[in-house]
PDB file of N, CA and C in Angstrom:
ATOM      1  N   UNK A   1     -15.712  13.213 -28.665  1.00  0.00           N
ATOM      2  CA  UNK A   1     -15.253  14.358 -27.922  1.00  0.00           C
ATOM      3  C   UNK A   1     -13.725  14.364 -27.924  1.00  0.00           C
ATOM      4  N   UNK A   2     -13.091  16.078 -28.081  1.00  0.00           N
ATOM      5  CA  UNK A   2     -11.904  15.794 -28.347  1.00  0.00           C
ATOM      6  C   UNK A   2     -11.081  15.923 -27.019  1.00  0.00           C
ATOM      7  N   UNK A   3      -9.853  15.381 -26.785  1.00  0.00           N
ATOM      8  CA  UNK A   3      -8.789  15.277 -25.516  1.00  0.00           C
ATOM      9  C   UNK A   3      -7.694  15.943 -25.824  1.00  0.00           C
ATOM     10  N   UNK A   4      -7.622  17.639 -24.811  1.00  0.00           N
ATOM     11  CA  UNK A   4      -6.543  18.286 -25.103  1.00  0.00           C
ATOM     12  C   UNK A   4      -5.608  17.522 -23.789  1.00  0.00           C
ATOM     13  N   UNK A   5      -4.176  17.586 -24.154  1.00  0.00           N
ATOM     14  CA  UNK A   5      -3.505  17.393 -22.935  1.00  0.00           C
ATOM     15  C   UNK A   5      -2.431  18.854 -23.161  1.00  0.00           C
ATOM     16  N   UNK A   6      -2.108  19.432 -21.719  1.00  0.00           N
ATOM     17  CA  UNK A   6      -1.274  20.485 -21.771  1.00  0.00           C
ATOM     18  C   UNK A   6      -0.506  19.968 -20.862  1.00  0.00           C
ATOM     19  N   UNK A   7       0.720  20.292 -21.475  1.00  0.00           N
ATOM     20  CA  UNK A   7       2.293  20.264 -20.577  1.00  0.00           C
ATOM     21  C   UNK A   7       2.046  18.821 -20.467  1.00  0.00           C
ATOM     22  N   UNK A   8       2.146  18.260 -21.621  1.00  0.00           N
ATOM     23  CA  UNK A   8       2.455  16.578 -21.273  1.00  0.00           C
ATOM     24  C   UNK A   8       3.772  15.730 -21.392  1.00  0.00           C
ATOM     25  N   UNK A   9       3.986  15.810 -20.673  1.00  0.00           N
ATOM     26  CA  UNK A   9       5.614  14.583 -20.306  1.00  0.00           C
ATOM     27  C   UNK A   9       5.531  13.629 -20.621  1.00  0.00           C
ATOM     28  N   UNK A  10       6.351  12.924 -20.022  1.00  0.00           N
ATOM     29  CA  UNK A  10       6.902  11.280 -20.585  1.00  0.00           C
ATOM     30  C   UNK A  10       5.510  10.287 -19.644  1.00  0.00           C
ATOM     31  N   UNK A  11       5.426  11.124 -17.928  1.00  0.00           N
ATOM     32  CA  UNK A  11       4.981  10.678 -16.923  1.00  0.00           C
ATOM     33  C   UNK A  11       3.017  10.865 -17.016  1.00  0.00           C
ATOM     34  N   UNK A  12       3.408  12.145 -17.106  1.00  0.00           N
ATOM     35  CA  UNK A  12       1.556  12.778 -16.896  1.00  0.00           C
ATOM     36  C   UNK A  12       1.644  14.298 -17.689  1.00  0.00           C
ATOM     37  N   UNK A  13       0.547  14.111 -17.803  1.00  0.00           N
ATOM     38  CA  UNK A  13       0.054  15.660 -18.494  1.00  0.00           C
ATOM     39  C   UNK A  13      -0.152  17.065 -17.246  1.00  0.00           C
ATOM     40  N   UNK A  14       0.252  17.983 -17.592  1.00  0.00           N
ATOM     41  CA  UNK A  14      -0.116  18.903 -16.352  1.00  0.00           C
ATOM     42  C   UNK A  14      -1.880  19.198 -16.001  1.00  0.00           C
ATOM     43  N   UNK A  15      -2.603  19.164 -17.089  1.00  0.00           N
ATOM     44  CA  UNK A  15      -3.857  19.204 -17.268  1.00  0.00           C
ATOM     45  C   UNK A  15      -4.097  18.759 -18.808  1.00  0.00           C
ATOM     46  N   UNK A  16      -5.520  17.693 -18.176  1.00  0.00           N
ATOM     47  CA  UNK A  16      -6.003  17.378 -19.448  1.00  0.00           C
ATOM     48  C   UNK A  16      -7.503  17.820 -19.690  1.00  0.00           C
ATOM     49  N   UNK A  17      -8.186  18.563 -21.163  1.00  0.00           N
ATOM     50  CA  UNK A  17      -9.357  18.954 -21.372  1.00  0.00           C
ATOM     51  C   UNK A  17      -9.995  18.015 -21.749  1.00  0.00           C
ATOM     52  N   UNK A  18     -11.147  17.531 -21.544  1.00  0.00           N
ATOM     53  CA  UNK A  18     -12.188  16.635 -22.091  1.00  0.00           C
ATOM     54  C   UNK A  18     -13.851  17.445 -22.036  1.00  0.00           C
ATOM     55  N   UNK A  19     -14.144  17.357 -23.148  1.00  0.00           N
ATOM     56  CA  UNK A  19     -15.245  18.142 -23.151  1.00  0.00           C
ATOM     57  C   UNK A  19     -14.959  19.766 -22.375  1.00  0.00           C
ATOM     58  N   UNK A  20     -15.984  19.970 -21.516  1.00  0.00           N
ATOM     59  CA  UNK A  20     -15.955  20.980 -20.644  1.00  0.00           C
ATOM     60  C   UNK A  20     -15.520  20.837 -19.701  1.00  0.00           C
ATOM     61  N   UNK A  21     -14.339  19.763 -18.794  1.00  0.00           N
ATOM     62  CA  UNK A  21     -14.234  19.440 -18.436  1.00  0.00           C
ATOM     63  C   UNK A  21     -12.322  19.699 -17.865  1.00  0.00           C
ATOM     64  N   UNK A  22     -11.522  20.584 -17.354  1.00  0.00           N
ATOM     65  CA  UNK A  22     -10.462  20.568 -16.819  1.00  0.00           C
ATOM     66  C   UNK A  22     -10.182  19.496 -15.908  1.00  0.00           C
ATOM     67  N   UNK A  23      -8.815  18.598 -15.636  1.00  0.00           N
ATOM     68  CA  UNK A  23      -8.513  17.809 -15.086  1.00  0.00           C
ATOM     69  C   UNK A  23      -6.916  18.149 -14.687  1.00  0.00           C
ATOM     70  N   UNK A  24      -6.510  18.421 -13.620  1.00  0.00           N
ATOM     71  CA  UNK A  24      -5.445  18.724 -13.022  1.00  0.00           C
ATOM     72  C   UNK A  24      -4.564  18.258 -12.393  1.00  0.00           C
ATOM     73  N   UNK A  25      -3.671  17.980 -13.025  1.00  0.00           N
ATOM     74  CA  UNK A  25      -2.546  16.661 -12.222  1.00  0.00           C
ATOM     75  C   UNK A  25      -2.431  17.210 -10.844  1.00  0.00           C
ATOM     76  N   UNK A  26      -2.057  16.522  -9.748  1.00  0.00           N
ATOM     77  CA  UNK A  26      -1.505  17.056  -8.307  1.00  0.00           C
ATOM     78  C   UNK A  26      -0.449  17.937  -8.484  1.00  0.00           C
ATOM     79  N   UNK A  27      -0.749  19.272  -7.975  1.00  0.00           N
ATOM     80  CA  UNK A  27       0.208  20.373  -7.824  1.00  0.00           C
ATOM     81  C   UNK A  27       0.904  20.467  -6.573  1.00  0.00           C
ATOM     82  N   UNK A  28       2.251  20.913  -6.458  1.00  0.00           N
ATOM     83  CA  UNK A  28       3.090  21.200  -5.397  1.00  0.00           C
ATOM     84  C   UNK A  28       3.892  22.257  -5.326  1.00  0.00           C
ATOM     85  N   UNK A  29       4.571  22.796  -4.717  1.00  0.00           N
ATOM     86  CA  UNK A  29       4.937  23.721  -4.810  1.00  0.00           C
ATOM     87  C   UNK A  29       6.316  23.983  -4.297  1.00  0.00           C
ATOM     88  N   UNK A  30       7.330  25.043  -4.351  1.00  0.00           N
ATOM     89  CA  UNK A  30       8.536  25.325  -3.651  1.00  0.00           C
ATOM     90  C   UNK A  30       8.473  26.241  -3.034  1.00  0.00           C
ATOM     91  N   UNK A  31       9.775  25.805  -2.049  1.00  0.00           N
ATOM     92  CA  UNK A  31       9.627  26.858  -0.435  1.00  0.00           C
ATOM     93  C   UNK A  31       9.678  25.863   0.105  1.00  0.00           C
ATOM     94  N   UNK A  32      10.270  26.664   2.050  1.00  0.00           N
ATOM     95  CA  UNK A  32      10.324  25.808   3.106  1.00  0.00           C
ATOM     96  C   UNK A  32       9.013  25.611   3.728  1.00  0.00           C
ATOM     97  N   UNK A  33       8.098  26.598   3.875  1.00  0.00           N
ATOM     98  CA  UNK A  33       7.018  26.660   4.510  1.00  0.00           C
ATOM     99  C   UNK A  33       5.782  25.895   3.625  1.00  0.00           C
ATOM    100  N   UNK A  34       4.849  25.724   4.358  1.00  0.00           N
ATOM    101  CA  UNK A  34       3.533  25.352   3.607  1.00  0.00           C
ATOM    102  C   UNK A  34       2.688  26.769   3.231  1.00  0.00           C
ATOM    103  N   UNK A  35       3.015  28.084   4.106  1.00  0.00           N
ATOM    104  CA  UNK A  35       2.432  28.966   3.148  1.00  0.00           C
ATOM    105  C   UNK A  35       3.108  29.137   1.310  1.00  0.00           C
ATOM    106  N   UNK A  36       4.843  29.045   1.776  1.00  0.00           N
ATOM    107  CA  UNK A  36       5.150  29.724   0.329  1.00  0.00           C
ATOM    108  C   UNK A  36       5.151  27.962  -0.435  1.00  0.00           C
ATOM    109  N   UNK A  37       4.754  26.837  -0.718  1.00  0.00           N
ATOM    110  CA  UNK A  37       4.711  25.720  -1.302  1.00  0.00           C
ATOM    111  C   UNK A  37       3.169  25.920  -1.605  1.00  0.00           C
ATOM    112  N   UNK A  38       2.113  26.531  -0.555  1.00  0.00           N
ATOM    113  CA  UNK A  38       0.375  26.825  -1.201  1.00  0.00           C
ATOM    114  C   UNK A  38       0.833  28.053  -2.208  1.00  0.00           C
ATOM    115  N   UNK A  39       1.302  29.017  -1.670  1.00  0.00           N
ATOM    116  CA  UNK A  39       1.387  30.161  -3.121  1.00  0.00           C
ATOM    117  C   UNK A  39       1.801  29.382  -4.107  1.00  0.00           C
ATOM    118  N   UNK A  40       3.004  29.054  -4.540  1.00  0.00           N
ATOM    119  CA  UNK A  40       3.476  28.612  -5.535  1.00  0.00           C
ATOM    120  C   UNK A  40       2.555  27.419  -5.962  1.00  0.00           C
ATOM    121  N   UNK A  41       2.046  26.012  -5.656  1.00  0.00           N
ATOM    122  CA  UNK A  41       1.445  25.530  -6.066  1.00  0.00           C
ATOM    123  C   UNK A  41       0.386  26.047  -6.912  1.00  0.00           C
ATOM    124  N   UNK A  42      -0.659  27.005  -5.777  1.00  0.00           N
ATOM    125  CA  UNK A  42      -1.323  27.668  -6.104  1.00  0.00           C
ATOM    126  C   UNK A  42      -1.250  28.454  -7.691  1.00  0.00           C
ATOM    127  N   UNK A  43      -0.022  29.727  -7.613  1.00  0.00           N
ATOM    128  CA  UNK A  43      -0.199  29.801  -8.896  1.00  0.00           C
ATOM    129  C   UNK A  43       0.035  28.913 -10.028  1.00  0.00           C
ATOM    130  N   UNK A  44       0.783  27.613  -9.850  1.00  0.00           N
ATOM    131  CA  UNK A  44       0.552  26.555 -11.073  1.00  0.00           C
ATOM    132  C   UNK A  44      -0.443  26.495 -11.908  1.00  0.00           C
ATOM    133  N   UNK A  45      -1.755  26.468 -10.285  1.00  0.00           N
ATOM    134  CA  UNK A  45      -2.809  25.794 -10.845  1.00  0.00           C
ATOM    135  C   UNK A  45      -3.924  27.265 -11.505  1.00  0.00           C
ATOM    136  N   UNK A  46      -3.570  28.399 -11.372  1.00  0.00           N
ATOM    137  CA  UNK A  46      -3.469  29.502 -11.915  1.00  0.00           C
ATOM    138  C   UNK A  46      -3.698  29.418 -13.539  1.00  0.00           C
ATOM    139  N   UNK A  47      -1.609  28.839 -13.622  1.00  0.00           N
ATOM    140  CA  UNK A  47      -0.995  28.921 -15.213  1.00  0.00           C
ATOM    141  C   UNK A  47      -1.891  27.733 -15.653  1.00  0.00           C
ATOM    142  N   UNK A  48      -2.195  26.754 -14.986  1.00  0.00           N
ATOM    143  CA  UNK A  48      -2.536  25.570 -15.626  1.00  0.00           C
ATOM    144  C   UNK A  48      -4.330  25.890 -16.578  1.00  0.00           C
ATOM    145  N   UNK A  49      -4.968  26.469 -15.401  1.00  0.00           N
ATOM    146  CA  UNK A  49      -6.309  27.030 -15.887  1.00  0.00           C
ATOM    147  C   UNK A  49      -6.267  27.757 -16.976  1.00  0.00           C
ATOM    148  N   UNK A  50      -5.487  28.741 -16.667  1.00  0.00           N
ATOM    149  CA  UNK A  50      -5.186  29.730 -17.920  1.00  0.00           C
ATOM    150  C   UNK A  50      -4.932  29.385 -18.993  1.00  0.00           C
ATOM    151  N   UNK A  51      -3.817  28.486 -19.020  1.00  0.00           N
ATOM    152  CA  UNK A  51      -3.524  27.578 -20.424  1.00  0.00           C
ATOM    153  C   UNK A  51      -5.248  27.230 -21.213  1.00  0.00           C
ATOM    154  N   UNK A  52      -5.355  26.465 -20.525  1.00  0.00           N
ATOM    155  CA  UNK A  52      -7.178  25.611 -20.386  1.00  0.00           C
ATOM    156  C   UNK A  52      -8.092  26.290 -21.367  1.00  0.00           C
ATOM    157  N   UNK A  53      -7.714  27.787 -20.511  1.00  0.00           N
ATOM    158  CA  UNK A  53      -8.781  28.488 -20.741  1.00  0.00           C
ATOM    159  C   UNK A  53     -10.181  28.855 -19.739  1.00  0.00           C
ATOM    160  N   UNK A  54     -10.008  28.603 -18.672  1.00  0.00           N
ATOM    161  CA  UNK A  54     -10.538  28.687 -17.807  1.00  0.00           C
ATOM    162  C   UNK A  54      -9.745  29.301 -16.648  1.00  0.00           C
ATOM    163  N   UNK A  55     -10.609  29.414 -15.448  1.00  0.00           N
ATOM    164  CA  UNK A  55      -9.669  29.765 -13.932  1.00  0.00           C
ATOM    165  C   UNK A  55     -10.833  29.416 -13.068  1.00  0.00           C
ATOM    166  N   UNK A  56      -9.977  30.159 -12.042  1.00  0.00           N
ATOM    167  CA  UNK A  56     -10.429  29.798 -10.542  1.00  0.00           C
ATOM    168  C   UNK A  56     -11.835  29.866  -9.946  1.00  0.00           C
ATOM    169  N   UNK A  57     -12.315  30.802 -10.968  1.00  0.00           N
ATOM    170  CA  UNK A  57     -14.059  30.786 -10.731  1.00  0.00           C
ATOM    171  C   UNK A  57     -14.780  29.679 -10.701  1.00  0.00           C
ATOM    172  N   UNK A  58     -13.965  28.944 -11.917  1.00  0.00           N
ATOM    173  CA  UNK A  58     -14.920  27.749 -12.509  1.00  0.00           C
ATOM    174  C   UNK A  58     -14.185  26.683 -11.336  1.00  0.00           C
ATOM    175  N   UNK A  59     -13.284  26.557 -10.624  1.00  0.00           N
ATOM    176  CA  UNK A  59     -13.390  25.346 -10.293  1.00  0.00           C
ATOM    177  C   UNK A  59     -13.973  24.782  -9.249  1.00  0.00           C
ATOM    178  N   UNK A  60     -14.150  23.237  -9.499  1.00  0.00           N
ATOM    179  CA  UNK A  60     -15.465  22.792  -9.771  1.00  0.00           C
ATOM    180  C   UNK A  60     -15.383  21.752  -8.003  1.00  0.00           C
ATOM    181  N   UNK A  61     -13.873  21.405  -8.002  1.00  0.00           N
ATOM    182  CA  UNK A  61     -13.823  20.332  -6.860  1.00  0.00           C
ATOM    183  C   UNK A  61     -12.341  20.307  -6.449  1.00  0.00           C
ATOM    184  N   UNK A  62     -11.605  20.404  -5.624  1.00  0.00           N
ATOM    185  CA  UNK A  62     -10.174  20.390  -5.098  1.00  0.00           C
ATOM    186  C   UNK A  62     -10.227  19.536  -3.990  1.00  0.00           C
ATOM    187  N   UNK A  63      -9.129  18.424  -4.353  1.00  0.00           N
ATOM    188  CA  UNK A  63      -8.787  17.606  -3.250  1.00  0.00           C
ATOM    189  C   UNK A  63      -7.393  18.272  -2.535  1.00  0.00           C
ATOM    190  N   UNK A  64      -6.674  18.263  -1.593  1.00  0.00           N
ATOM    191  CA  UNK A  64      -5.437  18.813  -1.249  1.00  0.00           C
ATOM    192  C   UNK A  64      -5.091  17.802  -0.192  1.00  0.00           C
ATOM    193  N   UNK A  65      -3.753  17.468  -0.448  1.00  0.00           N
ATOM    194  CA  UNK A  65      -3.026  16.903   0.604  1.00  0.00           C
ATOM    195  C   UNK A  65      -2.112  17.490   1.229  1.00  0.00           C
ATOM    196  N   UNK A  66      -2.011  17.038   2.530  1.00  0.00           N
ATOM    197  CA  UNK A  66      -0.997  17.351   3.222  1.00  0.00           C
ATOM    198  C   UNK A  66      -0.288  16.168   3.851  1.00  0.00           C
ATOM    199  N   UNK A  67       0.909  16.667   3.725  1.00  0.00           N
ATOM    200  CA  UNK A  67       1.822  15.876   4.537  1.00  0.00           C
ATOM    201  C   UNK A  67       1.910  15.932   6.249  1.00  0.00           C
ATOM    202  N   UNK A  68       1.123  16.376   6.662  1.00  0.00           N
ATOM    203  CA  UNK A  68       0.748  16.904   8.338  1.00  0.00           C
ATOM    204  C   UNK A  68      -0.324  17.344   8.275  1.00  0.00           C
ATOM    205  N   UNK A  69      -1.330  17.167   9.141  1.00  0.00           N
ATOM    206  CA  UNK A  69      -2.940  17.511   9.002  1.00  0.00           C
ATOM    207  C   UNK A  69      -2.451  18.418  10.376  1.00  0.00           C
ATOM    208  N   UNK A  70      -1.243  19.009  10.538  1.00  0.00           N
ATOM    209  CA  UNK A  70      -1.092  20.352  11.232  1.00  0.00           C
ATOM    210  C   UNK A  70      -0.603  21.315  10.602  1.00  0.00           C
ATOM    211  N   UNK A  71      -0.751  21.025   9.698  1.00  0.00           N
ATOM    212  CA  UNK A  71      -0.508  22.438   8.804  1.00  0.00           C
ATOM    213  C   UNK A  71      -2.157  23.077   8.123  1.00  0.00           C
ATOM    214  N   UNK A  72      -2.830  22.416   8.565  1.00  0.00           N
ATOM    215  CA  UNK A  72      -4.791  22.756   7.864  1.00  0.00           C
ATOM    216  C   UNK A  72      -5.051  24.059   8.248  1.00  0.00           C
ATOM    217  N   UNK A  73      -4.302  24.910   9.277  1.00  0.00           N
ATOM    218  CA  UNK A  73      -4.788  26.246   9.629  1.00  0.00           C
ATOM    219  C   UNK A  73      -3.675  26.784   8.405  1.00  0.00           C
ATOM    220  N   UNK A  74      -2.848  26.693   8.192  1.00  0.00           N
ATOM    221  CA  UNK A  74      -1.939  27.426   7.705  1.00  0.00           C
ATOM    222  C   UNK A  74      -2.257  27.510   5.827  1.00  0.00           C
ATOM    223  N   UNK A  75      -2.169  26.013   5.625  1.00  0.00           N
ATOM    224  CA  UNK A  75      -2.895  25.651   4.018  1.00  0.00           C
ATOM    225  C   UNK A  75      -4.511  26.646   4.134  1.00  0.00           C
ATOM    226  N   UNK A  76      -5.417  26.268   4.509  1.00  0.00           N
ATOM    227  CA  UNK A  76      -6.294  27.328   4.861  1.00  0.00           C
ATOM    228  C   UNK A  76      -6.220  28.604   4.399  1.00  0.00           C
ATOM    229  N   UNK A  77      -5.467  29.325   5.474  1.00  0.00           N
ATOM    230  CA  UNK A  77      -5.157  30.960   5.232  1.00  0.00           C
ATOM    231  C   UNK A  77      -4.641  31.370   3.898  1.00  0.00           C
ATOM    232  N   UNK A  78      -3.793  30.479   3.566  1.00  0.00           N
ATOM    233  CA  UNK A  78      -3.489  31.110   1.651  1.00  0.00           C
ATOM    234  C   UNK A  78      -4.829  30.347   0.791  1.00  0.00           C
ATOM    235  N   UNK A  79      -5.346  29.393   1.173  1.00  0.00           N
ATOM    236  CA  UNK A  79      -6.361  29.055   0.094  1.00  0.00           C
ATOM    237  C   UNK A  79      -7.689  29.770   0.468  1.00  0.00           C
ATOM    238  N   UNK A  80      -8.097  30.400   1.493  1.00  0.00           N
ATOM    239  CA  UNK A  80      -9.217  31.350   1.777  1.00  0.00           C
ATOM    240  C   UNK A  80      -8.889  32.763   0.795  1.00  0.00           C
ATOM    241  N   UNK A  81      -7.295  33.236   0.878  1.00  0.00           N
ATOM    242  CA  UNK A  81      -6.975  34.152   0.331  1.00  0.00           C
ATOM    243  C   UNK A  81      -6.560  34.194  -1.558  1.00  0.00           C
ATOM    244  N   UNK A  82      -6.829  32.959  -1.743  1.00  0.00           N
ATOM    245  CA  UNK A  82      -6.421  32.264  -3.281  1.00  0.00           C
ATOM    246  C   UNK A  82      -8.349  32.095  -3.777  1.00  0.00           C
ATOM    247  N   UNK A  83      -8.835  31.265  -3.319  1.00  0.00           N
ATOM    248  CA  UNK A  83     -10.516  31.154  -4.145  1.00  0.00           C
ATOM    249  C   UNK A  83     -11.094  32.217  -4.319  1.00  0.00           C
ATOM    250  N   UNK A  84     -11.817  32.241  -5.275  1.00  0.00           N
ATOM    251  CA  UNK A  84     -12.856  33.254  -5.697  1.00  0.00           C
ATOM    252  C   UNK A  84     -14.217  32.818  -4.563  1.00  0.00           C
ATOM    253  N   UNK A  85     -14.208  33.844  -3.699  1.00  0.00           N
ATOM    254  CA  UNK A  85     -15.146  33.933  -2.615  1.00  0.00           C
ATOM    255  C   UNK A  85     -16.822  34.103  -3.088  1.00  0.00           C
ATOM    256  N   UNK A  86     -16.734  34.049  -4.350  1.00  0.00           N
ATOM    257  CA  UNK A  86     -18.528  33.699  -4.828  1.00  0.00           C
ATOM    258  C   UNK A  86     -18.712  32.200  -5.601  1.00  0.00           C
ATOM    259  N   UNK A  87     -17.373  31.440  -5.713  1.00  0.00           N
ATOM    260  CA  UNK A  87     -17.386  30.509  -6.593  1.00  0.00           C
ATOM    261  C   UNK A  87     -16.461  29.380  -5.823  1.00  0.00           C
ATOM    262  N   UNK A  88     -16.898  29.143  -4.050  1.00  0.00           N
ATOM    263  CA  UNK A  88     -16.047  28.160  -3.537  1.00  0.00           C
ATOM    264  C   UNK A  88     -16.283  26.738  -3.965  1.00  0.00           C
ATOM    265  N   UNK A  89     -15.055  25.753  -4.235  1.00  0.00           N
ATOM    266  CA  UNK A  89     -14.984  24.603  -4.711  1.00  0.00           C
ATOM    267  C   UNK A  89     -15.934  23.797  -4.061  1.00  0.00           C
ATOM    268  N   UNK A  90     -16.297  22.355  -4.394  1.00  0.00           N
ATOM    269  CA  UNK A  90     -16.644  21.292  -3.406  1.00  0.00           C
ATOM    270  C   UNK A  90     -15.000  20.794  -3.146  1.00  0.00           C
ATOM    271  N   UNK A  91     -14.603  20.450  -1.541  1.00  0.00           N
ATOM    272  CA  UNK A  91     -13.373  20.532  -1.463  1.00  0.00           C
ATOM    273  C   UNK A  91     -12.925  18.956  -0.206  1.00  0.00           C
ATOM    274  N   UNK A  92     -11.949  18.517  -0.454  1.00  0.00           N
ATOM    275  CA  UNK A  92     -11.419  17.006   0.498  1.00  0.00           C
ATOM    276  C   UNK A  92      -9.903  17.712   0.960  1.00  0.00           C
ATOM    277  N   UNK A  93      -9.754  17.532   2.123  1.00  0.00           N
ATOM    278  CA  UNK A  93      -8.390  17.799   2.380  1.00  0.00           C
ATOM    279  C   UNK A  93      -8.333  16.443   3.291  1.00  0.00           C
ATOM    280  N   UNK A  94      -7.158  15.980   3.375  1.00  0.00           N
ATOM    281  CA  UNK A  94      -6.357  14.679   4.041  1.00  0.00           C
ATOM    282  C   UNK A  94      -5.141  14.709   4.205  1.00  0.00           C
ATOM    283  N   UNK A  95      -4.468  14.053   4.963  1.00  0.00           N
ATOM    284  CA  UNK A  95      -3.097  13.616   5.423  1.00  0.00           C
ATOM    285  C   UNK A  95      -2.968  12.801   4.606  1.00  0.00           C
ATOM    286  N   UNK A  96      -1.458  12.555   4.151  1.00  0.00           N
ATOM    287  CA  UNK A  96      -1.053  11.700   3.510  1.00  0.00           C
ATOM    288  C   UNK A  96       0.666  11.758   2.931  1.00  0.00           C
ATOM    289  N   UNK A  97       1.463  10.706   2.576  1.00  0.00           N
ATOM    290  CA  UNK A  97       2.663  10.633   2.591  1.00  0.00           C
ATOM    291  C   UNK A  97       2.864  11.544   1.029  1.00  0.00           C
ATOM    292  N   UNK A  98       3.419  12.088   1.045  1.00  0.00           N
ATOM    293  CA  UNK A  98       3.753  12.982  -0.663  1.00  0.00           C
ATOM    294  C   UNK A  98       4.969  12.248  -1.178  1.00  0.00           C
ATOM    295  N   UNK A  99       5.000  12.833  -2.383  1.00  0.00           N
ATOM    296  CA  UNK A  99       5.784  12.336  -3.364  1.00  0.00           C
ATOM    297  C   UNK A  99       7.524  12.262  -3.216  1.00  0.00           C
ATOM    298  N   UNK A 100       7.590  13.540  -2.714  1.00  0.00           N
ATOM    299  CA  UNK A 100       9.036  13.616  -1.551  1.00  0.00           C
ATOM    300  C   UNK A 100       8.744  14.215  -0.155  1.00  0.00           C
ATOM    301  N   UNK A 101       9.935  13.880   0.251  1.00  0.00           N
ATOM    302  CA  UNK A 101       9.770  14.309   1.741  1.00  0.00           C
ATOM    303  C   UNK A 101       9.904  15.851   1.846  1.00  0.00           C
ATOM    304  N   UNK A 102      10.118  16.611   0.940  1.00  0.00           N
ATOM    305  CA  UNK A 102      10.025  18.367   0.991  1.00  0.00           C
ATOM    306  C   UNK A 102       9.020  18.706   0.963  1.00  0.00           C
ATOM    307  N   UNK A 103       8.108  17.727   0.031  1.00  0.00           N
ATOM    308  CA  UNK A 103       6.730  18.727   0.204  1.00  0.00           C
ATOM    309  C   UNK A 103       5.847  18.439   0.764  1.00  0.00           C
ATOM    310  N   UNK A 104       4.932  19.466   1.179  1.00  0.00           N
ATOM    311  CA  UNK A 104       3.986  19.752   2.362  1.00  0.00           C
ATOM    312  C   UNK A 104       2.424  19.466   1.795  1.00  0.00           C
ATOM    313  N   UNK A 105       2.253  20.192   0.581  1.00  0.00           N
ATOM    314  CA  UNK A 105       1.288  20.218   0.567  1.00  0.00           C
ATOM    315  C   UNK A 105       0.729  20.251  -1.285  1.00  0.00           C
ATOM    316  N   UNK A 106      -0.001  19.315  -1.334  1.00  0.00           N
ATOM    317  CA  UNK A 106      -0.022  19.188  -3.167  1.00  0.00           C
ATOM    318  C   UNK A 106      -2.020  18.746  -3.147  1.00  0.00           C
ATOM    319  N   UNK A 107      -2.572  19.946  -4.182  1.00  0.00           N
ATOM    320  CA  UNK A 107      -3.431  20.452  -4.775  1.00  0.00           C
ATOM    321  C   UNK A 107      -4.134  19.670  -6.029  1.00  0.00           C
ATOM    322  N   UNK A 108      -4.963  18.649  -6.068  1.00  0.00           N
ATOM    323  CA  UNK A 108      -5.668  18.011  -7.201  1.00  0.00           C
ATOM    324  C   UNK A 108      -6.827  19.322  -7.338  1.00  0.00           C
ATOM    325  N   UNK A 109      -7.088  19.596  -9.047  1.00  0.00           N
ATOM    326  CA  UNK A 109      -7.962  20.865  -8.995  1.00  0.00           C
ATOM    327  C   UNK A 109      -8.897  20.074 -10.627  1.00  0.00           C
ATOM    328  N   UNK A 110     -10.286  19.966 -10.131  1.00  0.00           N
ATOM    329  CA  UNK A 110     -11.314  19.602 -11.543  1.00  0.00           C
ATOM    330  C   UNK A 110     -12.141  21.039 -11.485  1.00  0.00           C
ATOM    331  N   UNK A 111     -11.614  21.841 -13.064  1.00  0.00           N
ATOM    332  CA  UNK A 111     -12.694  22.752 -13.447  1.00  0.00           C
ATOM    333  C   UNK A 111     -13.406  22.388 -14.745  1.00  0.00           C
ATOM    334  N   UNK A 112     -14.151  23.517 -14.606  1.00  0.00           N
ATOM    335  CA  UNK A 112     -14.809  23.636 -16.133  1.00  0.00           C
ATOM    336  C   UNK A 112     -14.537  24.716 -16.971  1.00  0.00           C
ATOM    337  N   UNK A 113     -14.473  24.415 -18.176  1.00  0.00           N
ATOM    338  CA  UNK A 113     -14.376  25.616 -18.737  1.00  0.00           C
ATOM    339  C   UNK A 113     -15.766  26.214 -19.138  1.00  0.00           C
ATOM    340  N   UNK A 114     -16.839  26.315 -19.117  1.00  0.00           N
ATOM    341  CA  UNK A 114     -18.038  27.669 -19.338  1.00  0.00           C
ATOM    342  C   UNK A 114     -18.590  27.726 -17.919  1.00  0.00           C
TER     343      UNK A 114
END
């Protein structure tokens, strides 16, 4: 089986294909708020599908962190308004320290492509 990697760096790949299988590095986003850091993340993981060849229908499982498990109403409201409402993920959200101290809130996303 063949292994696409897209947008691959020195560090990590932005998404890697295996089989039918999308794999999505942790997304984050810019902005002060955790709404405009979920949009922007959000559409990453958009461009990232798209690249793929797939989207948001297909995906399959989303973990999301936050840097404050008081921001869960707020992350929420843009990701209720971001999923395809016939095709909701299996989904983990948690607290946890991020990569810098700016960001709020970063998006692990496994789809499929058919």
């Amino acid at each position: 089986m063949s292994i696409k990697r897209i947008e691959p760096g020195a560090r990590m790949s932005g998404a890697v294909v295996h089989g039918n299988t999308v794999y999505l590095a942790g997304q984050v986003g810019d902005g002060e708020s955790v709404t405009d850091q979920c949009k922007s993340a959000l559409a990453e993981v958009d461009s990232l599908l798209a690249a793929a060849g797939t989207d948001k229908s297909k995906v399959l499982q989303t973990i999301i962190y936050l840097s404050d498990i008081a921001y869960f109403a707020e992350m929420n409201a843009v990701w209720e308004a971001w999923i395809d409402p016939a095709n909701p993920p299996a989904r983990a959200t948690s607290e946890a320290k991020l990569a810098a101290p700016k960001y709020k809130v970063e998006f692990i996303v496994t789809a499929a492509l058919d």
